[in-house]
PDB file of N, CA and C in Angstrom:
ATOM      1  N   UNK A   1      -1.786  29.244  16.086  1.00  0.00           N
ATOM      2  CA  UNK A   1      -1.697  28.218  15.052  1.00  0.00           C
ATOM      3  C   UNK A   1      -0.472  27.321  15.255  1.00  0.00           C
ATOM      4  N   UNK A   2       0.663  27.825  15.675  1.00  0.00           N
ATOM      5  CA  UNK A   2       1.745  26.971  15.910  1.00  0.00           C
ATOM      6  C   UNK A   2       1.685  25.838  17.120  1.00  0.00           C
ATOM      7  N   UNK A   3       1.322  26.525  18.122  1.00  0.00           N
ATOM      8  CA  UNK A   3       0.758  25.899  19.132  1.00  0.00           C
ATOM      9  C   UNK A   3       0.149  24.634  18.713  1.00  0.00           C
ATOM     10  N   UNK A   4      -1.026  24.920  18.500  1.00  0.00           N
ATOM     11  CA  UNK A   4      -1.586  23.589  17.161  1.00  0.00           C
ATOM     12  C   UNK A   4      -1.175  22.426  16.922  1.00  0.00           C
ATOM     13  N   UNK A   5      -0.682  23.503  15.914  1.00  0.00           N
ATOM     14  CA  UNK A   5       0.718  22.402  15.018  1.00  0.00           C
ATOM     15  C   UNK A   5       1.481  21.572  15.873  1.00  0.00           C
ATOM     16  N   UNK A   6       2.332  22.130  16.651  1.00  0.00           N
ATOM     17  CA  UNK A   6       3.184  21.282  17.218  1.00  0.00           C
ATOM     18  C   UNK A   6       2.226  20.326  18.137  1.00  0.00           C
ATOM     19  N   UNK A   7       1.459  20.451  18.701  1.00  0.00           N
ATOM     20  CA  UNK A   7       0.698  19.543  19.602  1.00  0.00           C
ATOM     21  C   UNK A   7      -0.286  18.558  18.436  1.00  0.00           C
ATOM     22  N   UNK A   8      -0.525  18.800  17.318  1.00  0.00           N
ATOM     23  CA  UNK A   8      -0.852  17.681  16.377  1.00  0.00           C
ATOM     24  C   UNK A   8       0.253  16.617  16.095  1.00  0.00           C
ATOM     25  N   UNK A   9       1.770  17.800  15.617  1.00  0.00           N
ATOM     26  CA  UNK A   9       2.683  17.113  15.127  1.00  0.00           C
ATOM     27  C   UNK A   9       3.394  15.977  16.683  1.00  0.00           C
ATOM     28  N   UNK A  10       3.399  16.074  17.511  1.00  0.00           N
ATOM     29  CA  UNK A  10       4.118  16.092  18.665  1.00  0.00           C
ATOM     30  C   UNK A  10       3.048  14.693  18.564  1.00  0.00           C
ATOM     31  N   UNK A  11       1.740  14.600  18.741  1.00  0.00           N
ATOM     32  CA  UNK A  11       0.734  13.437  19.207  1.00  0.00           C
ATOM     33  C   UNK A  11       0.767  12.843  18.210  1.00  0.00           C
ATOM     34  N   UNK A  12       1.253  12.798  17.034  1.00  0.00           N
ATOM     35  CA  UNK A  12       1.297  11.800  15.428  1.00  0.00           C
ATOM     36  C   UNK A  12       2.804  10.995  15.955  1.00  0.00           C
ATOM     37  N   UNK A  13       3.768  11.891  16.176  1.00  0.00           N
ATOM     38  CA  UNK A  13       4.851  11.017  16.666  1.00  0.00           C
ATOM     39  C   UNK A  13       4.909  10.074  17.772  1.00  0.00           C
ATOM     40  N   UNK A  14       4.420  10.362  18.761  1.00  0.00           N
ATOM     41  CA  UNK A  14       4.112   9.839  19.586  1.00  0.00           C
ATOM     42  C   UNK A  14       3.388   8.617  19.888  1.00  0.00           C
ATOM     43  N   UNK A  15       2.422   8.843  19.306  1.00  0.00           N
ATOM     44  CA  UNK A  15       1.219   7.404  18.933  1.00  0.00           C
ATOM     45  C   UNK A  15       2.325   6.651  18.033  1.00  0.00           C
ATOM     46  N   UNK A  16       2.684   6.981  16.979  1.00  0.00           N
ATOM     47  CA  UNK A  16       4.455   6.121  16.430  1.00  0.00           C
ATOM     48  C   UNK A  16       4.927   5.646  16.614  1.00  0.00           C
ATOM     49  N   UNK A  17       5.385   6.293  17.465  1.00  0.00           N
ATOM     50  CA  UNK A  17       5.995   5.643  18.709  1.00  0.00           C
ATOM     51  C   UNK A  17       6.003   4.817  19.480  1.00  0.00           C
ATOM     52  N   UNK A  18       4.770   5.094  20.206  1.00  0.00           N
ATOM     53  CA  UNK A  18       3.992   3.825  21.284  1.00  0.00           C
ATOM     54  C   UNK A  18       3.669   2.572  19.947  1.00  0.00           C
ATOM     55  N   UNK A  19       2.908   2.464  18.998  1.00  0.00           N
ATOM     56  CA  UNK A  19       2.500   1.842  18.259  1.00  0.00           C
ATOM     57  C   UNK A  19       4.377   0.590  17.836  1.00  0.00           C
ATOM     58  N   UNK A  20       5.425   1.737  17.410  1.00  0.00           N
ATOM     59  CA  UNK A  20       6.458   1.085  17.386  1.00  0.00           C
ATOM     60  C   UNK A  20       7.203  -0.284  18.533  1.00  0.00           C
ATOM     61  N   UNK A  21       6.651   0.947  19.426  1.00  0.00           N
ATOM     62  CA  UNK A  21       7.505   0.294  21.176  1.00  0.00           C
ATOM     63  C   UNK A  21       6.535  -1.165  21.347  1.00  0.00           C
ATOM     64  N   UNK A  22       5.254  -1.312  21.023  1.00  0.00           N
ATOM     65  CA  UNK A  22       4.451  -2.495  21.265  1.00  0.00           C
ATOM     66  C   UNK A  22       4.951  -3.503  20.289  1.00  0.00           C
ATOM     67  N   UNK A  23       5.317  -3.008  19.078  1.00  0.00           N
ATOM     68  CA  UNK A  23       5.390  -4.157  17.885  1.00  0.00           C
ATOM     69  C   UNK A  23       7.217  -4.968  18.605  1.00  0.00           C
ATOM     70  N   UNK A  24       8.123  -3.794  19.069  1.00  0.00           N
ATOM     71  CA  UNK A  24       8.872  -4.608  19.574  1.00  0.00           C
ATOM     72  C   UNK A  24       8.590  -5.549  20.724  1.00  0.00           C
ATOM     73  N   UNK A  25       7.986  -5.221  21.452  1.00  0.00           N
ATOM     74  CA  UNK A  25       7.210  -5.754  22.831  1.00  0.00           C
ATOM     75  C   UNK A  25       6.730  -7.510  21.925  1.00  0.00           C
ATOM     76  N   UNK A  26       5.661  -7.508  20.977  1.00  0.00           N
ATOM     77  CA  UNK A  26       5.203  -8.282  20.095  1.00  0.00           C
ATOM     78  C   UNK A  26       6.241  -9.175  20.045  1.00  0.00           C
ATOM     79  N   UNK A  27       7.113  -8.502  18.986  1.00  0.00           N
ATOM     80  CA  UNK A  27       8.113  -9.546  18.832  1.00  0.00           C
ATOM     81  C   UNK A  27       8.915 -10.306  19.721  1.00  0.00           C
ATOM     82  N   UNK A  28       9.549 -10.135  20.907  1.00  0.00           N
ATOM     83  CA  UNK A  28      10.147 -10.564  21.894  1.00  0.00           C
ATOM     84  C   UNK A  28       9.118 -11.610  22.600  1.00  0.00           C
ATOM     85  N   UNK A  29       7.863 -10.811  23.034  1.00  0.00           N
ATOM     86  CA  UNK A  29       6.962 -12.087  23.859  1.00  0.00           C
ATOM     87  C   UNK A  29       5.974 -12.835  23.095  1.00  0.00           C
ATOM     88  N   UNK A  30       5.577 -12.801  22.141  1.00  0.00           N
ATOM     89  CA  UNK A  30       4.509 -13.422  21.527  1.00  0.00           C
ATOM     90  C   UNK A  30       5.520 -15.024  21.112  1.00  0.00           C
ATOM     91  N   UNK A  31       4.260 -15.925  20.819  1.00  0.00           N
ATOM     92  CA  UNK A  31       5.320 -17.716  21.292  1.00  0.00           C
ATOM     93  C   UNK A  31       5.310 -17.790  19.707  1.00  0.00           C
ATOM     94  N   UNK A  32       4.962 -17.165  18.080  1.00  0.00           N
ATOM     95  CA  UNK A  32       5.367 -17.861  16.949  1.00  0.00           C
ATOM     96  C   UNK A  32       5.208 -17.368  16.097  1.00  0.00           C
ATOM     97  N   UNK A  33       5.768 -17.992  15.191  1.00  0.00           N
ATOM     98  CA  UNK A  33       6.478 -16.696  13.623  1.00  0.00           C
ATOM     99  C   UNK A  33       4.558 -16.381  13.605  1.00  0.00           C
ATOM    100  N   UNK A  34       3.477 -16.421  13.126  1.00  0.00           N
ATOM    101  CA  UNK A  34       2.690 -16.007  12.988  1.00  0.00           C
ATOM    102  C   UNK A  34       2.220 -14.742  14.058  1.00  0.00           C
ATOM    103  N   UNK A  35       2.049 -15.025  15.331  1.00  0.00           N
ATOM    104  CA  UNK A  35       1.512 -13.861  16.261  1.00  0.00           C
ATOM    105  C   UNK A  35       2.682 -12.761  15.920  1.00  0.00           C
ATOM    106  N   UNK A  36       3.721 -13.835  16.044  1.00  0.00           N
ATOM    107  CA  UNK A  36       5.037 -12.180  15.816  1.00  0.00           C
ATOM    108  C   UNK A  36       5.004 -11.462  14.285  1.00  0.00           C
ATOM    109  N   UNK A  37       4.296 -12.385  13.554  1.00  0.00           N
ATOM    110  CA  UNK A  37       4.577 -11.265  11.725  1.00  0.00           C
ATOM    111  C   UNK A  37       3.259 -10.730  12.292  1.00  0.00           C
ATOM    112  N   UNK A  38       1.951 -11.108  13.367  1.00  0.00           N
ATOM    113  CA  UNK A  38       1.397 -10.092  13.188  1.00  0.00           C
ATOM    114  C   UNK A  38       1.181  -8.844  13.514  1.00  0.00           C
ATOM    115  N   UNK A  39       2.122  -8.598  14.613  1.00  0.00           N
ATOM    116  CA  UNK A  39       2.786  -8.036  15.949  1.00  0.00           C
ATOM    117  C   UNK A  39       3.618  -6.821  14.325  1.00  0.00           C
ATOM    118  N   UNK A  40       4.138  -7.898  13.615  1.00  0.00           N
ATOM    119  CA  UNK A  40       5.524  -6.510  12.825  1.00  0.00           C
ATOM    120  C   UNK A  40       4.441  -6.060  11.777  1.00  0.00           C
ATOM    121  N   UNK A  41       3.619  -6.792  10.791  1.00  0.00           N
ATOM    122  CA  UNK A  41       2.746  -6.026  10.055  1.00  0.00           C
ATOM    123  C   UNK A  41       2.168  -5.035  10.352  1.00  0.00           C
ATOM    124  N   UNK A  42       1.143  -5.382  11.443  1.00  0.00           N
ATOM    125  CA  UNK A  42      -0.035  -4.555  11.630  1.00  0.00           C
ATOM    126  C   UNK A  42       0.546  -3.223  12.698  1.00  0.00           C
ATOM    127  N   UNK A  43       0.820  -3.609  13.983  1.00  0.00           N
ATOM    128  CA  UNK A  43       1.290  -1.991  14.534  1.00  0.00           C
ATOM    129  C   UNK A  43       2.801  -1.419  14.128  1.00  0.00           C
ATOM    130  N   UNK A  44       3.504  -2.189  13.404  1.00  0.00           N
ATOM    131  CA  UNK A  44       4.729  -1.574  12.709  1.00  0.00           C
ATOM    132  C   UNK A  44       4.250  -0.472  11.697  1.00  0.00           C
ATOM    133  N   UNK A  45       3.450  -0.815  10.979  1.00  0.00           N
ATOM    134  CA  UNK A  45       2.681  -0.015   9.731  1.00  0.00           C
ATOM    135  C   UNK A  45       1.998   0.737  10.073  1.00  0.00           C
ATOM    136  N   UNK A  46       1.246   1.082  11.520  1.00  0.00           N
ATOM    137  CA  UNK A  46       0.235   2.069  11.817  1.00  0.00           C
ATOM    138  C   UNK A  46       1.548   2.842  12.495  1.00  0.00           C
ATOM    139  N   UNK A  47       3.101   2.320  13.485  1.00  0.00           N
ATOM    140  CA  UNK A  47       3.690   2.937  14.098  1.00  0.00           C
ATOM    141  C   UNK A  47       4.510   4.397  12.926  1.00  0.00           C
ATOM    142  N   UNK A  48       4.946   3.551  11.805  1.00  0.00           N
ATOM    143  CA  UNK A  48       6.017   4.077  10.795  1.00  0.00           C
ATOM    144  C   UNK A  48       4.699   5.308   9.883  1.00  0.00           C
ATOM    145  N   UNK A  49       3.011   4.745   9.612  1.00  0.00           N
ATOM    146  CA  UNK A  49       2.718   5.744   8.908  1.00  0.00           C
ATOM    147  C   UNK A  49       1.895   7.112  10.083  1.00  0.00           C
ATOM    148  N   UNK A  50       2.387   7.079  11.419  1.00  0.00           N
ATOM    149  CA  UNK A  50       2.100   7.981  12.459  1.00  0.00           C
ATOM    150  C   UNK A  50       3.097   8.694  12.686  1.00  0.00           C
ATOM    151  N   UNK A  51       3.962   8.438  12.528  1.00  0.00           N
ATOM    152  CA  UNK A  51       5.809   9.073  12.467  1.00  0.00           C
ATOM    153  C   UNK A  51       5.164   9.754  11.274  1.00  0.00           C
ATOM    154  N   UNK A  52       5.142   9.275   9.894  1.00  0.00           N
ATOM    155  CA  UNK A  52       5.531  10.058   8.779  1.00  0.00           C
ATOM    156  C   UNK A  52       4.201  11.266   8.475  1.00  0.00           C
ATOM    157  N   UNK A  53       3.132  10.718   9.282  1.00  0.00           N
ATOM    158  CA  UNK A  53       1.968  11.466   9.159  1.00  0.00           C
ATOM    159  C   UNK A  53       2.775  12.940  10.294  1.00  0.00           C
ATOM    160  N   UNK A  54       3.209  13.013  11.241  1.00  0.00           N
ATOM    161  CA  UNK A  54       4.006  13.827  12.017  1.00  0.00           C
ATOM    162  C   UNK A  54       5.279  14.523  11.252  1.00  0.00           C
ATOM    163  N   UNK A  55       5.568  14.144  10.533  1.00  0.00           N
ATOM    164  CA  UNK A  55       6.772  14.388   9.787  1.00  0.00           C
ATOM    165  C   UNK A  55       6.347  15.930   8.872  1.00  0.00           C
ATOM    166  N   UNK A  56       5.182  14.906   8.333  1.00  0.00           N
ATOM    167  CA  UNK A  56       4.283  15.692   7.390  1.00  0.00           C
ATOM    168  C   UNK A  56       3.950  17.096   7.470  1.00  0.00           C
ATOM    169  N   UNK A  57       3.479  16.974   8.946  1.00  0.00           N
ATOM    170  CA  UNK A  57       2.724  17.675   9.387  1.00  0.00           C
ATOM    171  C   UNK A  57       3.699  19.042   9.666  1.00  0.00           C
ATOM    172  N   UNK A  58       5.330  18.635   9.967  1.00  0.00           N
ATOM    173  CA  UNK A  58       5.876  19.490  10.773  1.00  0.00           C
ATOM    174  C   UNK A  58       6.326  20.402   9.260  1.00  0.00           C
ATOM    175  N   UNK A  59       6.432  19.512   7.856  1.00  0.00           N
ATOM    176  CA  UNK A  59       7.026  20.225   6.925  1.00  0.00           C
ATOM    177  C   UNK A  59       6.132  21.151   6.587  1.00  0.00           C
ATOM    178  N   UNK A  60       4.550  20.531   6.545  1.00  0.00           N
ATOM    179  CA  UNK A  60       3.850  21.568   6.100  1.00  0.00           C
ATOM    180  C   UNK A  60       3.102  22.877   6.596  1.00  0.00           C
ATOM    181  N   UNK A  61       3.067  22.135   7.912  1.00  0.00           N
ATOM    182  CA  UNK A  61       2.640  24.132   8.735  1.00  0.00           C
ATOM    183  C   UNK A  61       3.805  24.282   9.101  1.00  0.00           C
ATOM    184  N   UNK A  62       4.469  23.815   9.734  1.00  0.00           N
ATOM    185  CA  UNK A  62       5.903  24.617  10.366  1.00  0.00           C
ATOM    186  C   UNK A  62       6.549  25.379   9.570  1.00  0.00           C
ATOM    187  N   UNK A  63       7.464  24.043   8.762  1.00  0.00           N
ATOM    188  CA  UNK A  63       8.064  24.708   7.219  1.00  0.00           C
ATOM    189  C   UNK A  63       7.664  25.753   5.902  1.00  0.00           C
ATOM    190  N   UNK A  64       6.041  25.039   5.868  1.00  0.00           N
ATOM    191  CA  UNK A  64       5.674  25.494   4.339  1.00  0.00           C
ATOM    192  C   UNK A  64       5.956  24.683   3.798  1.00  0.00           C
ATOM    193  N   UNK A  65       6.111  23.639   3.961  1.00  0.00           N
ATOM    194  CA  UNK A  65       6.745  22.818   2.695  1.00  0.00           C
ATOM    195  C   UNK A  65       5.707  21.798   2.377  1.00  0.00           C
ATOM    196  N   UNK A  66       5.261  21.938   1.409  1.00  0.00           N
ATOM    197  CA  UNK A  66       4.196  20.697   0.901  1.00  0.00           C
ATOM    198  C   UNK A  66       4.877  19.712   0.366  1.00  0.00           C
ATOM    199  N   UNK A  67       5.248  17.835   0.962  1.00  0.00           N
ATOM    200  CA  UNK A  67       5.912  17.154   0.291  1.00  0.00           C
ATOM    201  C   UNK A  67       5.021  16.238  -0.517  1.00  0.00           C
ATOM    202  N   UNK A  68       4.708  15.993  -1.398  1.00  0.00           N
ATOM    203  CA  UNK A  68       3.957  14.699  -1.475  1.00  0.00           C
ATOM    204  C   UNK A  68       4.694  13.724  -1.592  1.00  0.00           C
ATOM    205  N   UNK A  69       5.956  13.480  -1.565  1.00  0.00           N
ATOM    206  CA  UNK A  69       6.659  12.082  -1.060  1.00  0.00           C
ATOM    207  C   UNK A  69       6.436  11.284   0.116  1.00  0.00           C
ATOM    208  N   UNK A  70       6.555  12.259   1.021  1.00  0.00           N
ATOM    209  CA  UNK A  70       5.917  11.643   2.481  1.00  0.00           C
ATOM    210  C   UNK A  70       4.655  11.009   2.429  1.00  0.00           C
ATOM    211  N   UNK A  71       3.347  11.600   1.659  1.00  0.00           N
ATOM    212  CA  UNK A  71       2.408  11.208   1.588  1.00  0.00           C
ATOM    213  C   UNK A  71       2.184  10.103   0.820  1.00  0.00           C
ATOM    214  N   UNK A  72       3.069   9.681  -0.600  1.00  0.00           N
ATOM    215  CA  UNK A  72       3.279   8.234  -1.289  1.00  0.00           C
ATOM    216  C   UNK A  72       4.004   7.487  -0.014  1.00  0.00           C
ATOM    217  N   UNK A  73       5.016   7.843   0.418  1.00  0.00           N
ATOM    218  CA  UNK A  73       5.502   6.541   1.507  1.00  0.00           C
ATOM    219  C   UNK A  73       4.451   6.432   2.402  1.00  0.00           C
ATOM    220  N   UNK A  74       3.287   7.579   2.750  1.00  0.00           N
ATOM    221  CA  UNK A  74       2.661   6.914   3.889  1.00  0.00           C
ATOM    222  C   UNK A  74       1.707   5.888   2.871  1.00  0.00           C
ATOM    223  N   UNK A  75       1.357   6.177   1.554  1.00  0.00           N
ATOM    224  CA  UNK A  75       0.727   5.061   0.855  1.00  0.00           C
ATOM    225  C   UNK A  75       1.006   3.477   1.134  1.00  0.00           C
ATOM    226  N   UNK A  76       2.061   3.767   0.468  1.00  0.00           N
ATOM    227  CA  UNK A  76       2.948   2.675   0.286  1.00  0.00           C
ATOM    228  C   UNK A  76       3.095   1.748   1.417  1.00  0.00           C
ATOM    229  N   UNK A  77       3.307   2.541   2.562  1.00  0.00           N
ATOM    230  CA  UNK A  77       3.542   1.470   3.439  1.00  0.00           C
ATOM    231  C   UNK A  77       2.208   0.675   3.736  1.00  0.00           C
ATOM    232  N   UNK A  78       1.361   1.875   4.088  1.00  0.00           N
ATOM    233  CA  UNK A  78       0.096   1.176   4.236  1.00  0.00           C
ATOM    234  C   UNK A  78      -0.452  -0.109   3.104  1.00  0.00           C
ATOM    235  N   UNK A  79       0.297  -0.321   2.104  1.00  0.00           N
ATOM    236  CA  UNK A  79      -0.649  -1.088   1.046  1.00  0.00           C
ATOM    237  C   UNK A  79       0.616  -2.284   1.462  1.00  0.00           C
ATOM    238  N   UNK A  80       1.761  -1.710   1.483  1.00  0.00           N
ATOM    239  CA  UNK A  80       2.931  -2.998   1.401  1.00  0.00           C
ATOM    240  C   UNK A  80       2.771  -3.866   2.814  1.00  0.00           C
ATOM    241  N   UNK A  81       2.850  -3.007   3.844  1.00  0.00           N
ATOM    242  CA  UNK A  81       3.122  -3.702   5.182  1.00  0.00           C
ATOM    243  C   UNK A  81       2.162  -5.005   5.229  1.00  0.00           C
ATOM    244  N   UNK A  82       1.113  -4.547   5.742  1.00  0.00           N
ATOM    245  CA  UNK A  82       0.258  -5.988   5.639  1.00  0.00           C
ATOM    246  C   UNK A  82       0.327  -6.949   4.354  1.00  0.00           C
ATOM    247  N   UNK A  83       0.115  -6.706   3.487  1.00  0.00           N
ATOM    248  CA  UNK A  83       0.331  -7.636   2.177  1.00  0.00           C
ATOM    249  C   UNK A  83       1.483  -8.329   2.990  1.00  0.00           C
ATOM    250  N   UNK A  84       2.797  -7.846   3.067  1.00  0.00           N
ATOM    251  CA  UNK A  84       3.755  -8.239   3.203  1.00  0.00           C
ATOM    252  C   UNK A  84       3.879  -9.544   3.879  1.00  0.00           C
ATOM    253  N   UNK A  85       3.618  -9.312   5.295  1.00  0.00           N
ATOM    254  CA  UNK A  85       3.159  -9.337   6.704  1.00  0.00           C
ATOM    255  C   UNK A  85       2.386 -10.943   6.311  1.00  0.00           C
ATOM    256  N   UNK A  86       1.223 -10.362   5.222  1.00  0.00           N
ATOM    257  CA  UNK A  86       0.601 -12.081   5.297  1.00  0.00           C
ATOM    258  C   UNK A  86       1.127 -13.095   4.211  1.00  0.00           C
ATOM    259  N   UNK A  87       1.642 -12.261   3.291  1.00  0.00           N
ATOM    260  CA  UNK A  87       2.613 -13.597   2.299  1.00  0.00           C
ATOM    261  C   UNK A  87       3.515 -14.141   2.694  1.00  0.00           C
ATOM    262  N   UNK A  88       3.907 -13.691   3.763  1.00  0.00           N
ATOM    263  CA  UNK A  88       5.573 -14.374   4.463  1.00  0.00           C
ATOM    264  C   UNK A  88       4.943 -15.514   5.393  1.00  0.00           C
ATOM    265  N   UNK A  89       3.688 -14.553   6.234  1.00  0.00           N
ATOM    266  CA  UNK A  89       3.338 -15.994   6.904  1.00  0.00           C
ATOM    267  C   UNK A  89       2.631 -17.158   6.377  1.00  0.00           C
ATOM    268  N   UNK A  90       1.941 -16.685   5.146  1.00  0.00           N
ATOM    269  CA  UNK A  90       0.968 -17.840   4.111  1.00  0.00           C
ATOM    270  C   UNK A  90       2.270 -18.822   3.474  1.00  0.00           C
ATOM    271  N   UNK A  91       3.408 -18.240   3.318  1.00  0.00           N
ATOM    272  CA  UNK A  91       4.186 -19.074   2.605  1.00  0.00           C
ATOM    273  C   UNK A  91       5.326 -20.132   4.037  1.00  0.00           C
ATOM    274  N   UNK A  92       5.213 -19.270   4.902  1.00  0.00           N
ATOM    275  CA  UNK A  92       5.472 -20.167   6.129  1.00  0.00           C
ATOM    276  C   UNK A  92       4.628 -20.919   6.261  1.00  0.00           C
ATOM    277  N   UNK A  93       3.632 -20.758   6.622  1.00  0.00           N
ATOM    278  CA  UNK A  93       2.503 -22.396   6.684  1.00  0.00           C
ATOM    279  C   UNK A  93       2.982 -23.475   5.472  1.00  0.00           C
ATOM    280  N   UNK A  94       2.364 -22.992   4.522  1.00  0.00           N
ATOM    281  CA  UNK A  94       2.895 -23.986   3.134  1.00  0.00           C
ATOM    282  C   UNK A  94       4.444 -24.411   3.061  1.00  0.00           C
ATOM    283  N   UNK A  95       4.925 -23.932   3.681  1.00  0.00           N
ATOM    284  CA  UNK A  95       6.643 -24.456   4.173  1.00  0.00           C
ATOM    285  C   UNK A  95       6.754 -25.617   5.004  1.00  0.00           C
ATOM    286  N   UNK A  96       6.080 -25.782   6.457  1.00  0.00           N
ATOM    287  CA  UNK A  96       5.812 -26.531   7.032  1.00  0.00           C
ATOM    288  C   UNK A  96       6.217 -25.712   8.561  1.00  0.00           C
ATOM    289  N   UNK A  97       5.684 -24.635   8.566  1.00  0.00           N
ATOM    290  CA  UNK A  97       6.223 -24.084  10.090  1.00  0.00           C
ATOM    291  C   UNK A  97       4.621 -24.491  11.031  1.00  0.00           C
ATOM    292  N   UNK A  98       4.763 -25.391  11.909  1.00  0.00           N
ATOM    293  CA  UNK A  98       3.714 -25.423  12.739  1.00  0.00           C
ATOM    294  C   UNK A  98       3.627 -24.045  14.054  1.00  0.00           C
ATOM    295  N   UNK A  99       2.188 -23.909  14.021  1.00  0.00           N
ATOM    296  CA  UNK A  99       2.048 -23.186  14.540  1.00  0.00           C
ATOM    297  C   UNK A  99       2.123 -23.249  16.044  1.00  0.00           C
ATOM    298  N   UNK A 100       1.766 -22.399  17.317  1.00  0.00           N
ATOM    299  CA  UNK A 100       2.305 -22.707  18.475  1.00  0.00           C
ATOM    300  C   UNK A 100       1.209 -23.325  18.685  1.00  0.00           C
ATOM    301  N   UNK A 101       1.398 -24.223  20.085  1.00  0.00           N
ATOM    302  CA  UNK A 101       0.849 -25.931  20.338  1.00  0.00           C
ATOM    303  C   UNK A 101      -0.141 -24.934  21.391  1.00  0.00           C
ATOM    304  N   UNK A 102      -0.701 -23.579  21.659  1.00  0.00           N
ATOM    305  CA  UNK A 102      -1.673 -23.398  22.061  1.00  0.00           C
ATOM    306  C   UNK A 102      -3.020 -22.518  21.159  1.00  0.00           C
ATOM    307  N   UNK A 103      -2.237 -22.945  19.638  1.00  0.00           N
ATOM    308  CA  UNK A 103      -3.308 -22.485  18.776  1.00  0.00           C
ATOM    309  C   UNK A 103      -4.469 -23.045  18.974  1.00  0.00           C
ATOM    310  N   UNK A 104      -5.850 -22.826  18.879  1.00  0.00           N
ATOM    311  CA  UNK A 104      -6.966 -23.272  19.095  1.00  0.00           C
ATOM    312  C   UNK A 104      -8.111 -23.649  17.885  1.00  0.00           C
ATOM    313  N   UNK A 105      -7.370 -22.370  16.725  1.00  0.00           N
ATOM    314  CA  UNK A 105      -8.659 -22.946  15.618  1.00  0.00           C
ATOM    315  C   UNK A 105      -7.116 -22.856  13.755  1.00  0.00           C
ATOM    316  N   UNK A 106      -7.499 -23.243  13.048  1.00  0.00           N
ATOM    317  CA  UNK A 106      -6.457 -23.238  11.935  1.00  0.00           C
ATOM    318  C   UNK A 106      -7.246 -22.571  10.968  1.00  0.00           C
ATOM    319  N   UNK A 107      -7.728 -21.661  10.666  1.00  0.00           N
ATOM    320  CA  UNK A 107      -8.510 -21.684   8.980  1.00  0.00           C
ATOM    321  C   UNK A 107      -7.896 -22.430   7.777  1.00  0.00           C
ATOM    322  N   UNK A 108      -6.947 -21.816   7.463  1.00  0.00           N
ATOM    323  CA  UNK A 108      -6.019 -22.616   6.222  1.00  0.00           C
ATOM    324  C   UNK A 108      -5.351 -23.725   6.545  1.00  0.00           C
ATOM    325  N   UNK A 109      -5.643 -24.529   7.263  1.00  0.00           N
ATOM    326  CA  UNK A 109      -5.664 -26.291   7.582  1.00  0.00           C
ATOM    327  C   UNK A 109      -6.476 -26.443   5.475  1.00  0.00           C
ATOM    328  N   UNK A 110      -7.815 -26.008   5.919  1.00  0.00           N
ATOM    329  CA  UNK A 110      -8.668 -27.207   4.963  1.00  0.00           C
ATOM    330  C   UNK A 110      -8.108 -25.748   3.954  1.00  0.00           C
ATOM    331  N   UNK A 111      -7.825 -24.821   3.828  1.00  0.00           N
ATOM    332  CA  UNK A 111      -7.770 -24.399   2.209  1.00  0.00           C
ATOM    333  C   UNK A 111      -6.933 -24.904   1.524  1.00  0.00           C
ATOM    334  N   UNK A 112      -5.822 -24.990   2.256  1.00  0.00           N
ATOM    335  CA  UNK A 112      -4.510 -25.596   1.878  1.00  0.00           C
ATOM    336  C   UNK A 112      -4.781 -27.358   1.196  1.00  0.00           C
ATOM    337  N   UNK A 113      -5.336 -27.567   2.123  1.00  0.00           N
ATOM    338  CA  UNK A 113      -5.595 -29.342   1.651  1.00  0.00           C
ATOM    339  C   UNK A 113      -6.745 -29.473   0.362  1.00  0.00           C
ATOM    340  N   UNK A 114      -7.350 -28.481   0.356  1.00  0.00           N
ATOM    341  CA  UNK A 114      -8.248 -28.518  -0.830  1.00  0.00           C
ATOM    342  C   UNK A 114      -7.690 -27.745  -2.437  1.00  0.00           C
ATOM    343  N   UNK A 115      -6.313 -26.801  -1.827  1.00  0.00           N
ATOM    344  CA  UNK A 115      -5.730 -26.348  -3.012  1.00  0.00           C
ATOM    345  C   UNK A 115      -4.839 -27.606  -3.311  1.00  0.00           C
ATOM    346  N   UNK A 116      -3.974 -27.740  -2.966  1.00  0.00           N
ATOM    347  CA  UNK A 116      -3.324 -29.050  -2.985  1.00  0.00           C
ATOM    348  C   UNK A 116      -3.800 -30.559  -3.436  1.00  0.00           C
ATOM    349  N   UNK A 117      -4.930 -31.071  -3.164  1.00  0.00           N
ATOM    350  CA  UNK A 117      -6.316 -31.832  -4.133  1.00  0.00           C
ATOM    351  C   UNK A 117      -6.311 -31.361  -5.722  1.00  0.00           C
ATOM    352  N   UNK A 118      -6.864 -30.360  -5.476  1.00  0.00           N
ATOM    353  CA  UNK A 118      -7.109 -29.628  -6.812  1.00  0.00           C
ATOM    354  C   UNK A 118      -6.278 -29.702  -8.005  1.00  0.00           C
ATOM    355  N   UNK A 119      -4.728 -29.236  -6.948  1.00  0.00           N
ATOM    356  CA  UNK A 119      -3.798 -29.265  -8.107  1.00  0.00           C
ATOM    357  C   UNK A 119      -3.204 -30.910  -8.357  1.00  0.00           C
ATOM    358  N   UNK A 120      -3.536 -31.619  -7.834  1.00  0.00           N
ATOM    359  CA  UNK A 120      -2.962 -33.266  -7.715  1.00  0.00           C
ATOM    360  C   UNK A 120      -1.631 -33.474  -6.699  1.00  0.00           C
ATOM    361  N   UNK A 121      -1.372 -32.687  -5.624  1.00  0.00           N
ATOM    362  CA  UNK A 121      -0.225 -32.593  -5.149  1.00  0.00           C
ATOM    363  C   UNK A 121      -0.424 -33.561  -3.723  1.00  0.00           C
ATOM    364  N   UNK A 122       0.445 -34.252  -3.156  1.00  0.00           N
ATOM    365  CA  UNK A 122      -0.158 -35.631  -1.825  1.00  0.00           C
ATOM    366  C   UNK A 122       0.351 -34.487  -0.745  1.00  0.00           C
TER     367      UNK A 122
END
């Protein structure tokens, strides 16, 4: 059973890990605040709740220890990260950050121009 354990707990960190090491990778080469918030949302949040899913794992067969804190932060992150992730960049567009000059399609081009109509704003 320990055996197990540690080779569950050992492959939760790990994938964490790797998942972590790419989002930095993300950030450094990707060309604009959008590819890079999506680079820190999305595998930052699968990297941090694979760590804590490992964490978990080691308190509760290793230790005995049943936390359910670990298990609200792995909530949490999961509900915060992305939310996060896309209000920073939705409110960057509406700021005026253009996107990189080899973007190919915009969705929120026309939502934006049709919320903005709506509300009477030029």
């Amino acid at each position: 059973m320990t055996i197990l354990a540690n080779i569950l707990i050992v492959f939760f960190i790990a994938v964490g890990v790797l998942f972590i090491v790419v989002t930095a990778i993300g950030l450094f080469r990707l060309p604009d605040l959008y590819t890079r918030a999506h680079a820190a949302s999305k595998s930052a949040t699968l990297g941090v709740m694979c760590v804590l899913i490992g964490v978990f794992l080691h308190f509760w067969l290793i230790e005995g220890h049943f936390n359910a804190r670990i298990l609200l932060g792995i909530l949490f992150i999961f509900i915060t990260g992305p939310v996060g992730g896309h209000i920073m960049s939705r409110s960057s567009y509406i700021a005026g950050v253009k996107p990189w000059s080899g973007t190919t399609h915009d969705d929120l081009k026309e939502e934006i121009h049709r919320m903005k109509k709506e509300q009477g704003i030029k």
